[in-house]
N, C-alpha and C. Protein backbone atom coordinates (compact mmCIF):
# COMPACT_ATOMS: atom_id res chain seq x y z
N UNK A 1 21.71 37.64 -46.70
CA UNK A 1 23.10 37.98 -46.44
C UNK A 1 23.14 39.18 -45.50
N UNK A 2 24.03 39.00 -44.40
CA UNK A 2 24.55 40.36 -43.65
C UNK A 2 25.23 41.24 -43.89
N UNK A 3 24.97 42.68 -43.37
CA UNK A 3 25.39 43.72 -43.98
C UNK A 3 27.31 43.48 -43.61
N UNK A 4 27.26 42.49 -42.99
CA UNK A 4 28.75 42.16 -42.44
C UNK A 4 29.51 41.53 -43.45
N UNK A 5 28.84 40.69 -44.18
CA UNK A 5 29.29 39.57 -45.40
C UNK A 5 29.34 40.37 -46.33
N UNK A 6 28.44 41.30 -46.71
CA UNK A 6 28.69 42.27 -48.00
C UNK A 6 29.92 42.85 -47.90
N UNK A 7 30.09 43.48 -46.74
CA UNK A 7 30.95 44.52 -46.41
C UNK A 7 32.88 43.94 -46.61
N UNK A 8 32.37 42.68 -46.07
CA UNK A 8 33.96 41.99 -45.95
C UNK A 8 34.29 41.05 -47.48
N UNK A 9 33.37 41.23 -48.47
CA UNK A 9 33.02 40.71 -49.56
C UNK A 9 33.49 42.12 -50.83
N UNK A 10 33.44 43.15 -50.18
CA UNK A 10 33.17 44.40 -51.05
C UNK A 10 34.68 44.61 -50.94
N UNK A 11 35.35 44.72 -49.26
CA UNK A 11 36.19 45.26 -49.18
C UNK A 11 37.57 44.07 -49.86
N UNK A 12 37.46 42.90 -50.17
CA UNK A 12 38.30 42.11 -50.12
C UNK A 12 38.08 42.68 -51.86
N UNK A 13 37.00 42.93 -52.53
CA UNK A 13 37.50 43.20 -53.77
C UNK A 13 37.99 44.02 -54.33
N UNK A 14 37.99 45.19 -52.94
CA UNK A 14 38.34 46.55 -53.80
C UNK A 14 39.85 46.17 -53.24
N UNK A 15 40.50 45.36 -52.39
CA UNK A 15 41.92 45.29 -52.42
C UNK A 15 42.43 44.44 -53.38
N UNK A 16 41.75 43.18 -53.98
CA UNK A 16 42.32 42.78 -55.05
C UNK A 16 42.65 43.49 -56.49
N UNK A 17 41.13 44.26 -56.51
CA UNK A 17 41.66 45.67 -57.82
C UNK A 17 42.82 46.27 -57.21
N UNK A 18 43.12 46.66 -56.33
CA UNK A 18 43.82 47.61 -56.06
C UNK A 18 45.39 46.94 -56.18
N UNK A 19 45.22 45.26 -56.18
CA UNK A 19 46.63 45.07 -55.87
C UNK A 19 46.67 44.81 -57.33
N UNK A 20 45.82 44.45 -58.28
CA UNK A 20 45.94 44.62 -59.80
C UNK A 20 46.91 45.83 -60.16
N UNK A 21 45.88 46.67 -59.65
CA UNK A 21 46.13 48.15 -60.73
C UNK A 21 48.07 47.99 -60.30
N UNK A 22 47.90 48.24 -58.80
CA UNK A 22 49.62 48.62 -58.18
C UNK A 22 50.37 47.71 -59.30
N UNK A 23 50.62 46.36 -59.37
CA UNK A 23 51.19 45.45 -59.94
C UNK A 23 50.80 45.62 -61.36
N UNK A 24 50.24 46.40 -61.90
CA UNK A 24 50.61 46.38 -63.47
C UNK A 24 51.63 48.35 -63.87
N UNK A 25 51.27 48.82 -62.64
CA UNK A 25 51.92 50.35 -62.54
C UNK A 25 53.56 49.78 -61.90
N UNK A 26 53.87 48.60 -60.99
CA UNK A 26 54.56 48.23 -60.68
C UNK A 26 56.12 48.43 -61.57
N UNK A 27 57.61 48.77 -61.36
CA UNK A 27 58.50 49.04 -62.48
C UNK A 27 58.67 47.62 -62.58
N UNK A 28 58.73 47.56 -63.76
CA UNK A 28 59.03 46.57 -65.21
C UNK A 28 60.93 46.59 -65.12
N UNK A 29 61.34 45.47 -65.39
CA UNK A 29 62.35 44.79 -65.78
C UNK A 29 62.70 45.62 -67.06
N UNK A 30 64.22 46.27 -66.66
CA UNK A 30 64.94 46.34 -67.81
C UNK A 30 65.40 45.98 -69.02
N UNK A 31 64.84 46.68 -70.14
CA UNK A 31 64.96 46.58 -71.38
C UNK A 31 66.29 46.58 -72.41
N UNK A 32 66.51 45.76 -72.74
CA UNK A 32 67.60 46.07 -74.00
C UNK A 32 67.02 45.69 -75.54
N UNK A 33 67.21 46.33 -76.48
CA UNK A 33 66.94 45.93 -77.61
C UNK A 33 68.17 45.86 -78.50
N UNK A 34 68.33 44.53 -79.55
CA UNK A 34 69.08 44.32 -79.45
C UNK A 34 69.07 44.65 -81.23
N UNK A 35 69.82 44.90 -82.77
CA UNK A 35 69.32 44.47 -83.60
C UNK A 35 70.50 44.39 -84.10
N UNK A 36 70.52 43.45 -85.18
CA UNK A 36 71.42 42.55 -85.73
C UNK A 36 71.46 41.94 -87.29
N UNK A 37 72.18 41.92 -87.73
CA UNK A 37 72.27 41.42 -89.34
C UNK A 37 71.29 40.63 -89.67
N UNK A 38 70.71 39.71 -88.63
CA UNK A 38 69.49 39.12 -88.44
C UNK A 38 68.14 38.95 -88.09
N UNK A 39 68.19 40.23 -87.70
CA UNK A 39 66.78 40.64 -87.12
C UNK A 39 66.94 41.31 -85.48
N UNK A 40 65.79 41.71 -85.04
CA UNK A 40 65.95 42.09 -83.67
C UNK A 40 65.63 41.24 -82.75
N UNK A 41 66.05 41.31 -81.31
CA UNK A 41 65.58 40.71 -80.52
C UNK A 41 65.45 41.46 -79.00
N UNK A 42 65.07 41.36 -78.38
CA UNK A 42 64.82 42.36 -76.79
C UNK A 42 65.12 41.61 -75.39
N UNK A 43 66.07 42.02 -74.73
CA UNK A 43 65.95 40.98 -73.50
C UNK A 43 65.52 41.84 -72.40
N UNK A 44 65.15 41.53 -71.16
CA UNK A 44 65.12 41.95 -70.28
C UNK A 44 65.83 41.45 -69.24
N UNK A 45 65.97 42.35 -67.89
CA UNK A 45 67.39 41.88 -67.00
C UNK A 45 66.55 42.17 -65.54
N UNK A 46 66.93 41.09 -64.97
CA UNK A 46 66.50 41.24 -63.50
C UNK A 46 67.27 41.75 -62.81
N UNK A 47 67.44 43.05 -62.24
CA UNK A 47 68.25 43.77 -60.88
C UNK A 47 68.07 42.95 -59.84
N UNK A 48 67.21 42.73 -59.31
CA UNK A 48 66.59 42.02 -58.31
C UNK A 48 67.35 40.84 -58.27
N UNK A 49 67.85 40.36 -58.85
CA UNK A 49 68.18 38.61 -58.85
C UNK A 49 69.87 38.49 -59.19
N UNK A 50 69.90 39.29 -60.01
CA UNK A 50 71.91 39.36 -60.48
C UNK A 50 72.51 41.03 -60.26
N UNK A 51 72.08 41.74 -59.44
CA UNK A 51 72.68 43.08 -59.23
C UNK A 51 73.50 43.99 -59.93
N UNK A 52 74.90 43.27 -59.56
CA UNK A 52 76.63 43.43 -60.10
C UNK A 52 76.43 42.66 -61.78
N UNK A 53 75.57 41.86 -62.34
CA UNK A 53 75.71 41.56 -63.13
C UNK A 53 74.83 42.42 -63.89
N UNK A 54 73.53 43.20 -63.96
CA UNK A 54 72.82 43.79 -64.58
C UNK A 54 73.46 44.81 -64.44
N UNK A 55 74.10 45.48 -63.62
CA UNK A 55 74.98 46.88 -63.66
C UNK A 55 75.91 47.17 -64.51
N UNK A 56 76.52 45.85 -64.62
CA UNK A 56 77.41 45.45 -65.91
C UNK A 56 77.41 45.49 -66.98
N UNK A 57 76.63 44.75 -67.34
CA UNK A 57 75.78 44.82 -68.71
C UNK A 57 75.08 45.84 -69.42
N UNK A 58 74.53 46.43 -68.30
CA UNK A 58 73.75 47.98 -68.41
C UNK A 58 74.76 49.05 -68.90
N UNK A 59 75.71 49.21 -68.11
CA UNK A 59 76.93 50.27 -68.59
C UNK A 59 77.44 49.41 -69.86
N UNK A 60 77.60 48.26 -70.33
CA UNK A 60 78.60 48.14 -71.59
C UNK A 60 77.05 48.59 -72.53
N UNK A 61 76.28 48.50 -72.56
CA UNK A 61 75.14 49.06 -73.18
C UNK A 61 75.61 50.56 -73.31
N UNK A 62 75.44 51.41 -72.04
CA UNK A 62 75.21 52.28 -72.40
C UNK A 62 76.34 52.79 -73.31
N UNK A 63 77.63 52.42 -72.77
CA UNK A 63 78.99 52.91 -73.45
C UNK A 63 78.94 52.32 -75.17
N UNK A 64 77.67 51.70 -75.33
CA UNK A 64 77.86 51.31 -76.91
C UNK A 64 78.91 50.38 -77.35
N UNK A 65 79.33 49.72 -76.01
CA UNK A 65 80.30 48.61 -76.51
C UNK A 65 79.92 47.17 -77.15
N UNK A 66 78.63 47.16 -77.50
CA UNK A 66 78.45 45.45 -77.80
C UNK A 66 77.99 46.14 -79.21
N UNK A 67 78.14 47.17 -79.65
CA UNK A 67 77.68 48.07 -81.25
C UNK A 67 78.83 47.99 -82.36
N UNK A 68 78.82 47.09 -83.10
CA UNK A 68 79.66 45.92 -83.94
C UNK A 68 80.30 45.05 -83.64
N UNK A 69 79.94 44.19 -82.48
CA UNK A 69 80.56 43.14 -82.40
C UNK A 69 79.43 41.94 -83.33
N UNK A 70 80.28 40.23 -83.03
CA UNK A 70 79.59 39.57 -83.78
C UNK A 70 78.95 38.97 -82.69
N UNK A 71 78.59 37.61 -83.01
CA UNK A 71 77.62 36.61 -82.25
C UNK A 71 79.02 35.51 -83.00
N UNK A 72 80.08 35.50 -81.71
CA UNK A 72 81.26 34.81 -82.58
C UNK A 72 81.38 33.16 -82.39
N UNK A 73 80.75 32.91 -81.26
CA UNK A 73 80.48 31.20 -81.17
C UNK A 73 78.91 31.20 -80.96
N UNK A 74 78.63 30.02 -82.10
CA UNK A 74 77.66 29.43 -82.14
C UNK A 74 77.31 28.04 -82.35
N UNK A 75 76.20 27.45 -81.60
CA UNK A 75 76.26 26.29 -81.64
C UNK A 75 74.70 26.20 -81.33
N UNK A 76 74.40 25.15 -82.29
CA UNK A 76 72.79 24.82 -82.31
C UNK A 76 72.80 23.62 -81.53
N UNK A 77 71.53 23.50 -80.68
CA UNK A 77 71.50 22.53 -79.82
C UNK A 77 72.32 22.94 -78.25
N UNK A 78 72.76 23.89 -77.96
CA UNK A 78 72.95 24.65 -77.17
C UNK A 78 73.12 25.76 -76.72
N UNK A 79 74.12 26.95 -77.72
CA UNK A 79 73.37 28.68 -76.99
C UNK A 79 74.08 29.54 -78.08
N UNK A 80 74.07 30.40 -77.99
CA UNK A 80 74.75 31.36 -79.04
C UNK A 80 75.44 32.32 -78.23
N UNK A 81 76.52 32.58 -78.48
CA UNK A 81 77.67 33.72 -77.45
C UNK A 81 77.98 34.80 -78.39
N UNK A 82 78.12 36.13 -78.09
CA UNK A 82 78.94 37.30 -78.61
C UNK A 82 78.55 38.25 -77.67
N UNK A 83 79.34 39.71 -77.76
CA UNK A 83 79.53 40.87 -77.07
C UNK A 83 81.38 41.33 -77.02
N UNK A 84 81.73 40.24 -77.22
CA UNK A 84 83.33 40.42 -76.97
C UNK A 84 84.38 40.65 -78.06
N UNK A 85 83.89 40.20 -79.73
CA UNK A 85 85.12 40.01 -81.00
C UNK A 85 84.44 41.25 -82.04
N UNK A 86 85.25 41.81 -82.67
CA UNK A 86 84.87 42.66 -84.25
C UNK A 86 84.71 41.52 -85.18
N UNK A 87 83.88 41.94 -86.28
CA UNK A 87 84.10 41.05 -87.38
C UNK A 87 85.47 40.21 -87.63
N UNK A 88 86.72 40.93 -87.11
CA UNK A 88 87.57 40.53 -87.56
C UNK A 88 88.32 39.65 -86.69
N UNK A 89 87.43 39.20 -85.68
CA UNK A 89 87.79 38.42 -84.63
C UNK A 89 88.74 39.07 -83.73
N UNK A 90 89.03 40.45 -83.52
CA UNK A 90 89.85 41.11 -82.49
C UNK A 90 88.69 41.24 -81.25
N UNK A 91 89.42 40.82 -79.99
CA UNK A 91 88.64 41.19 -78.63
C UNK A 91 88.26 42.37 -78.63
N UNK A 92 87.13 43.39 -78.38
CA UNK A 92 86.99 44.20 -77.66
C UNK A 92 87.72 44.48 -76.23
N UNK A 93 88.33 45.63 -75.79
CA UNK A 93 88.61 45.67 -73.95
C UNK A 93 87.76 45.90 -73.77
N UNK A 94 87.81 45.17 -72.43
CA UNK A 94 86.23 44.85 -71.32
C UNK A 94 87.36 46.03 -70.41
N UNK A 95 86.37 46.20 -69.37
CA UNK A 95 86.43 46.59 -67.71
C UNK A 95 87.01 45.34 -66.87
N UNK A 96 87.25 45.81 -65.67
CA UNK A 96 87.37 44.51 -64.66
C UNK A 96 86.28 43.88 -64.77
N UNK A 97 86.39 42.09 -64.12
CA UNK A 97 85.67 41.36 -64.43
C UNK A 97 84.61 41.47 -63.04
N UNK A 98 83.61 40.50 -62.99
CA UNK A 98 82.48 41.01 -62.12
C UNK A 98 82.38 39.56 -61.40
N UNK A 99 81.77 39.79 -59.89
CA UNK A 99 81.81 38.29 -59.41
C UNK A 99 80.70 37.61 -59.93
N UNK A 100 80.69 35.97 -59.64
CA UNK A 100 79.56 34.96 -60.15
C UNK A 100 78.53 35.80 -59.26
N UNK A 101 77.55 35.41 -60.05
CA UNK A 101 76.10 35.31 -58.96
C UNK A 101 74.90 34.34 -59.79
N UNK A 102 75.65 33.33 -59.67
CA UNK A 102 75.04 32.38 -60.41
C UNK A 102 73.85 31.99 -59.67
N UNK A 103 73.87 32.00 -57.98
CA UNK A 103 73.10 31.29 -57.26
C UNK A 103 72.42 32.18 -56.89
N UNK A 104 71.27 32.31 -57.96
CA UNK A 104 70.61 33.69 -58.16
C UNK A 104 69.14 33.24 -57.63
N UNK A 105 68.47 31.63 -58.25
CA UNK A 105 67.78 31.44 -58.61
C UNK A 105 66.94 31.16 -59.96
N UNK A 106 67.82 31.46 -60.71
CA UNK A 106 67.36 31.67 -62.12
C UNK A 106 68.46 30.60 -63.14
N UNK A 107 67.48 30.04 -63.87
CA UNK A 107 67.84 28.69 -64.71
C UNK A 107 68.45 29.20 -66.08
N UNK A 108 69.23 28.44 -66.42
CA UNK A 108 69.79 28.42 -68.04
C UNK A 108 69.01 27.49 -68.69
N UNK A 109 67.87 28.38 -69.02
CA UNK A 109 66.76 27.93 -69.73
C UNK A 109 66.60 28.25 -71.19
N UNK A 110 65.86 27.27 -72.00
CA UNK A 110 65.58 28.08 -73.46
C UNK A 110 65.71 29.78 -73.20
N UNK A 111 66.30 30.74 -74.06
CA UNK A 111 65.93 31.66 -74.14
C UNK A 111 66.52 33.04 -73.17
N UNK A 112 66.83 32.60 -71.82
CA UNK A 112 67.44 32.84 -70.81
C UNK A 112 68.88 33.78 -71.16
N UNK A 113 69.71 35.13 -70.80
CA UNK A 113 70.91 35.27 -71.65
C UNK A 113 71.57 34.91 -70.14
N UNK A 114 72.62 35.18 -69.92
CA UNK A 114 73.89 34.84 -69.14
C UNK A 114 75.29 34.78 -69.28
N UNK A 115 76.16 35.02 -68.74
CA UNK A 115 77.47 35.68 -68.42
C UNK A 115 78.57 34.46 -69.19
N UNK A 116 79.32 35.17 -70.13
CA UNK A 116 80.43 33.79 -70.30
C UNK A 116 81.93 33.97 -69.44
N UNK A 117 82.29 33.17 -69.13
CA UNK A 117 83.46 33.10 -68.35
C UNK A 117 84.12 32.42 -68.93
N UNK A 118 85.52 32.50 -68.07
CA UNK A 118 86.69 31.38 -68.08
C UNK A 118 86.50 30.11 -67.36
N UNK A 119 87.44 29.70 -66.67
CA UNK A 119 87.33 28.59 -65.79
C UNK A 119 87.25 29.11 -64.72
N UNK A 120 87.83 30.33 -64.53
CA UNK A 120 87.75 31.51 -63.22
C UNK A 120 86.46 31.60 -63.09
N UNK A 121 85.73 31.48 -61.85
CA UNK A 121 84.33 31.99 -61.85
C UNK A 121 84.05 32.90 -61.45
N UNK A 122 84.96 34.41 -61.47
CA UNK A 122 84.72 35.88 -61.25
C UNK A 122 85.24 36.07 -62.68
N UNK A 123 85.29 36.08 -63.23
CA UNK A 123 85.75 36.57 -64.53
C UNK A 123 85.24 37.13 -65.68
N UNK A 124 83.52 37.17 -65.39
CA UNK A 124 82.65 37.48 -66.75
C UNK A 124 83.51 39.13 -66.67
N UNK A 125 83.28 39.25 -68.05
CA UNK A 125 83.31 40.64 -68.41
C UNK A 125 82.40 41.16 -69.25
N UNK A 126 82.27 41.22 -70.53
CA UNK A 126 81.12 42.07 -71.35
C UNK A 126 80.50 40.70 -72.21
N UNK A 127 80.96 39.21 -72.31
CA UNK A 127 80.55 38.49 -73.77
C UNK A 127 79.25 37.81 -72.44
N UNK A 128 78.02 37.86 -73.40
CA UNK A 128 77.19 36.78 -72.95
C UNK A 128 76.67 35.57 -73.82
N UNK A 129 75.22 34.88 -73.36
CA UNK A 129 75.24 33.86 -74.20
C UNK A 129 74.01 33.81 -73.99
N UNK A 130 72.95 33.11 -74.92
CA UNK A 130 71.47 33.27 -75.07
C UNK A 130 71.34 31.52 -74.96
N UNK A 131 71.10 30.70 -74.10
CA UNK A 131 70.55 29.38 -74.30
C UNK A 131 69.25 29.28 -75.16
N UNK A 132 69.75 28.26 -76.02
CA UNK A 132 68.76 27.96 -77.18
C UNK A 132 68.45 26.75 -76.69
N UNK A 133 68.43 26.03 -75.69
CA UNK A 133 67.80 25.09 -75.44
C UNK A 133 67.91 25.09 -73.55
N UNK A 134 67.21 24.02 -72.99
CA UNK A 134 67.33 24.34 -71.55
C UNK A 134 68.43 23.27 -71.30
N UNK A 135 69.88 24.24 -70.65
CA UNK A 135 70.88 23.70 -70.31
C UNK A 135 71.26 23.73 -69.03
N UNK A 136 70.21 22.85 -68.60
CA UNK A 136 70.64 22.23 -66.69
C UNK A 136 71.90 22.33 -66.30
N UNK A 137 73.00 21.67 -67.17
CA UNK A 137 74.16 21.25 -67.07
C UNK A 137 75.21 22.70 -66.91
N UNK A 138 74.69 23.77 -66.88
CA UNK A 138 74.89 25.15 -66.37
C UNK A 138 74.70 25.90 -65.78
N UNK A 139 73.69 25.28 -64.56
CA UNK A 139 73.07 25.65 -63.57
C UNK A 139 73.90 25.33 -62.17
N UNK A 140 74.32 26.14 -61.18
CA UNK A 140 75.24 26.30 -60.32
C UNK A 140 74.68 24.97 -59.84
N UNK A 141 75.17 24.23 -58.93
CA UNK A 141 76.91 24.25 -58.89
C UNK A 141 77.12 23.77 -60.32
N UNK A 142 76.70 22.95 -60.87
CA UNK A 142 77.37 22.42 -62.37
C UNK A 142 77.92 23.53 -63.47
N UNK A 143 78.70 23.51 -64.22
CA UNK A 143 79.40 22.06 -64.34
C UNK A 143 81.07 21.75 -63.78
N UNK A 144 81.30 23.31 -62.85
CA UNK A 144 82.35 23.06 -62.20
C UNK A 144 82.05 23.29 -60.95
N UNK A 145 81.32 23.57 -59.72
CA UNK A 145 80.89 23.42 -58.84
C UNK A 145 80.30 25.36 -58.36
N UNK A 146 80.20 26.21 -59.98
CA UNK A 146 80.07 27.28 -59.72
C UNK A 146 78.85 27.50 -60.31
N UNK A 147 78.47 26.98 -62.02
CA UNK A 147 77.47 27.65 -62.78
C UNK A 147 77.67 28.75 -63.59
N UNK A 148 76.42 28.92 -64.11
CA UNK A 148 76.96 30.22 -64.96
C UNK A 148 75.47 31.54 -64.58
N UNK A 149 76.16 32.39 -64.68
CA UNK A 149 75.04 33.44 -63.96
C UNK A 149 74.29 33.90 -64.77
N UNK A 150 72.74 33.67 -64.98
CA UNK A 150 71.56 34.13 -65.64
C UNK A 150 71.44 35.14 -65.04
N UNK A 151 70.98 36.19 -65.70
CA UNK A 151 70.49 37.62 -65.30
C UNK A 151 69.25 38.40 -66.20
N UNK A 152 68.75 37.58 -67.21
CA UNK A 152 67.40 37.99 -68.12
C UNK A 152 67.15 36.64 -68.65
N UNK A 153 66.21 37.27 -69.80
CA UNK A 153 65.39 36.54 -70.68
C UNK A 153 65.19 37.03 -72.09
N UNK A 154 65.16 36.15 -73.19
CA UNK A 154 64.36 37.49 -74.38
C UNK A 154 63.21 37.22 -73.96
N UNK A 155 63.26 38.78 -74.10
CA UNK A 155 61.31 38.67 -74.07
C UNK A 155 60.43 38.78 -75.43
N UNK A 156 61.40 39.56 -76.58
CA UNK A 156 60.66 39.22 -78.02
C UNK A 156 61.60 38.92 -78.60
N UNK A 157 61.60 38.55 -79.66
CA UNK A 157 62.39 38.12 -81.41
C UNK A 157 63.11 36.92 -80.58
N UNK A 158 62.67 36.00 -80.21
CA UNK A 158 63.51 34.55 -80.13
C UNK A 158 63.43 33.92 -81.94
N UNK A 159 62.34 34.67 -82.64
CA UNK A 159 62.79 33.64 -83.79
C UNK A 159 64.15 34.27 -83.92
N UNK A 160 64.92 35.36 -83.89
CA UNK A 160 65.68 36.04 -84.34
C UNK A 160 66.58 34.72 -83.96
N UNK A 161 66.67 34.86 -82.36
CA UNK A 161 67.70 33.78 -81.87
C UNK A 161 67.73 32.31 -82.62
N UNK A 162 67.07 32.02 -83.16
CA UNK A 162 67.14 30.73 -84.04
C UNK A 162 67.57 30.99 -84.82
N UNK A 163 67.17 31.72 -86.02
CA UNK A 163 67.79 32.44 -87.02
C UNK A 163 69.73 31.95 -86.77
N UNK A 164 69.85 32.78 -86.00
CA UNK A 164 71.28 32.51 -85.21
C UNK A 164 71.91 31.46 -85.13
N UNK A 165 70.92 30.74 -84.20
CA UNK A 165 71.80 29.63 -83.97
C UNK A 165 71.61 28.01 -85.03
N UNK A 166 71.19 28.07 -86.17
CA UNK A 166 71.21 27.82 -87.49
C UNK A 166 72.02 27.85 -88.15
N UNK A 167 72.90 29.22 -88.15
CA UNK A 167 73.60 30.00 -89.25
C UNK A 167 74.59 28.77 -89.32
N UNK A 168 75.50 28.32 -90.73
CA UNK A 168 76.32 27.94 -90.75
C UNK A 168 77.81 28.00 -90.14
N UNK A 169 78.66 27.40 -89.74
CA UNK A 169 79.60 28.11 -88.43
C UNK A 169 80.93 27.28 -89.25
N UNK A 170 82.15 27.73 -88.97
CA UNK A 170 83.66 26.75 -89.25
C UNK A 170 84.18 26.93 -88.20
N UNK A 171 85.73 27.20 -88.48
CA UNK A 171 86.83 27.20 -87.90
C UNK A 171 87.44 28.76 -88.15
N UNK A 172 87.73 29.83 -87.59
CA UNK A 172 88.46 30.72 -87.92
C UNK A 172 89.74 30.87 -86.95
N UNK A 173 90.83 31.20 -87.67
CA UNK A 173 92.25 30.60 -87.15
C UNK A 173 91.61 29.59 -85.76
N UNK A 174 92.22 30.39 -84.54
CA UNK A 174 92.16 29.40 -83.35
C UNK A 174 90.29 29.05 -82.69
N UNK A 175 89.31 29.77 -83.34
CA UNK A 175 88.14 30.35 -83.05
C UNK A 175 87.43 28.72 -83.75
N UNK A 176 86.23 27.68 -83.15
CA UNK A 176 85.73 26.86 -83.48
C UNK A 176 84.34 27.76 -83.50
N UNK A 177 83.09 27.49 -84.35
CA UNK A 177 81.92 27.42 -84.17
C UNK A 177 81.57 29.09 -84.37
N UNK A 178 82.59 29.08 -85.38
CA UNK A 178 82.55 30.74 -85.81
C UNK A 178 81.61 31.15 -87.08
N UNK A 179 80.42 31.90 -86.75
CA UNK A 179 79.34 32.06 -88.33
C UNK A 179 80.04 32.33 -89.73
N UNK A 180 80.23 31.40 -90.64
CA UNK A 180 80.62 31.55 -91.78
C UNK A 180 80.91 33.02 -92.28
N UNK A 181 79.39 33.80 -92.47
CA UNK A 181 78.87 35.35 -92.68
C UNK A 181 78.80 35.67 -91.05
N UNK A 182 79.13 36.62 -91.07
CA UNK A 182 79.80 37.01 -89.59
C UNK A 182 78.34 37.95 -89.04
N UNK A 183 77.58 37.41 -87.91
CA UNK A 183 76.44 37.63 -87.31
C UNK A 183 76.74 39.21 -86.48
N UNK A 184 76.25 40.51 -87.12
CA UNK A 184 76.93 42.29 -86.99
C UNK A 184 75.56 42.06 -85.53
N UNK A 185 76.16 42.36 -84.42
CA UNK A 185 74.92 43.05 -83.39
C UNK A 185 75.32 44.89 -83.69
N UNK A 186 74.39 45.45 -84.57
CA UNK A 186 74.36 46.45 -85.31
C UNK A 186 74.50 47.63 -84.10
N UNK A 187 73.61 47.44 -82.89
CA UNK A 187 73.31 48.47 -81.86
C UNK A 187 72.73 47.49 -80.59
N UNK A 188 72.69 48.03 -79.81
CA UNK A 188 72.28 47.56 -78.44
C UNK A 188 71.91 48.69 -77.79
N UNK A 189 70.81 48.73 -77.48
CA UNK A 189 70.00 50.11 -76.79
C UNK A 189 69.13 50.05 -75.70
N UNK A 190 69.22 50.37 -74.43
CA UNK A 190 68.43 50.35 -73.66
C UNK A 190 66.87 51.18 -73.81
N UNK A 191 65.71 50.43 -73.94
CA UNK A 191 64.38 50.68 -74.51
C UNK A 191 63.43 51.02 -72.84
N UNK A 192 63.68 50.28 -71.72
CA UNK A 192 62.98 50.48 -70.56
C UNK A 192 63.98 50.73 -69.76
């Protein structure tokens, strides 16, 4: 072997360590931890991919606004929603609402959280929703030619999220698919 082959052999490895080390020192995706009558769970949020929507979310965090609400629609076989009702089914006030950015790149996949809206597709405000299964059928343009905007993932306690979306659910006054025992998100805390 030539001292040329070593050399271009040596140097190609000390840049692959090097692009190791950078990429594990690299900043990490924003943390929320979440805990709940049911256990905890942690998501993380891509800046990079939903902007106006992680900024969002980030401030109702910090302001401690999703800290007693419930998990007020649920439905197994598709996602679990809360951030927006008290136990007693009164709305929380949100802020102005934030535009879509559904066409982010990012799927409404098992596990995945994302923005609930109206039929308006600028309209999210503070309620999101955790897909418990992978729901294509919410992926921009579908299912009104807008989508719905993913902006994380859990990254631990998905059993939690089952847990959840299990729970027994009725009817409360105008409210369908409401947890019998009313699902407390106790605190919401930004961890990273």
């Amino acid at each position: 072997m030539n001292m040329t082959r070593v050399s271009r052999r040596l140097a190609v490895g000390i840049t692959t360590a090097l692009l190791i080390c950078t990429s594990s020192f690299a900043e990490s995706a924003p943390q929320v931890k979440f805990q709940t009558s049911l256990g905890d769970f942690t998501v993380e949020v891509y800046p990079d991919k939903a902007p106006k929507t992680v900024e969002n979310f980030l401030q109702y965090v910090k302001d401690k606004h999703f800290n007693g609400t419930i998990f007020h629609r649920v439905m197994d076989g598709f996602m679990v929603q809360g951030g927006g009702f008290t136990p007693d089914m009164a709305q929380k006030p949100t802020r102005e609402p934030i535009p879509l950015e559904a066409k982010n790149g990012l799927k409404n996949d098992r596990g995945t959280i994302a923005m609930a809206r109206t039929g308006n597709p600028n309209s999210a405000t503070a309620q999101f929703f955790i897909n418990v299964v992978d729901n294509n059928g919410l992926n921009a343009p579908s299912p009104d030619g807008y989508g719905y905007a993913v902006f994380g993932k859990v990254s631990s306690g998905m059993e939690t999220i089952d847990k959840i979306r299990i729970a027994p659910t009725g009817n409360k006054g105008m409210f369908q698919n409401v947890p019998v025992t009313p699902i407390l998100i106790n605190s919401a805390t930004l961890v990273k």
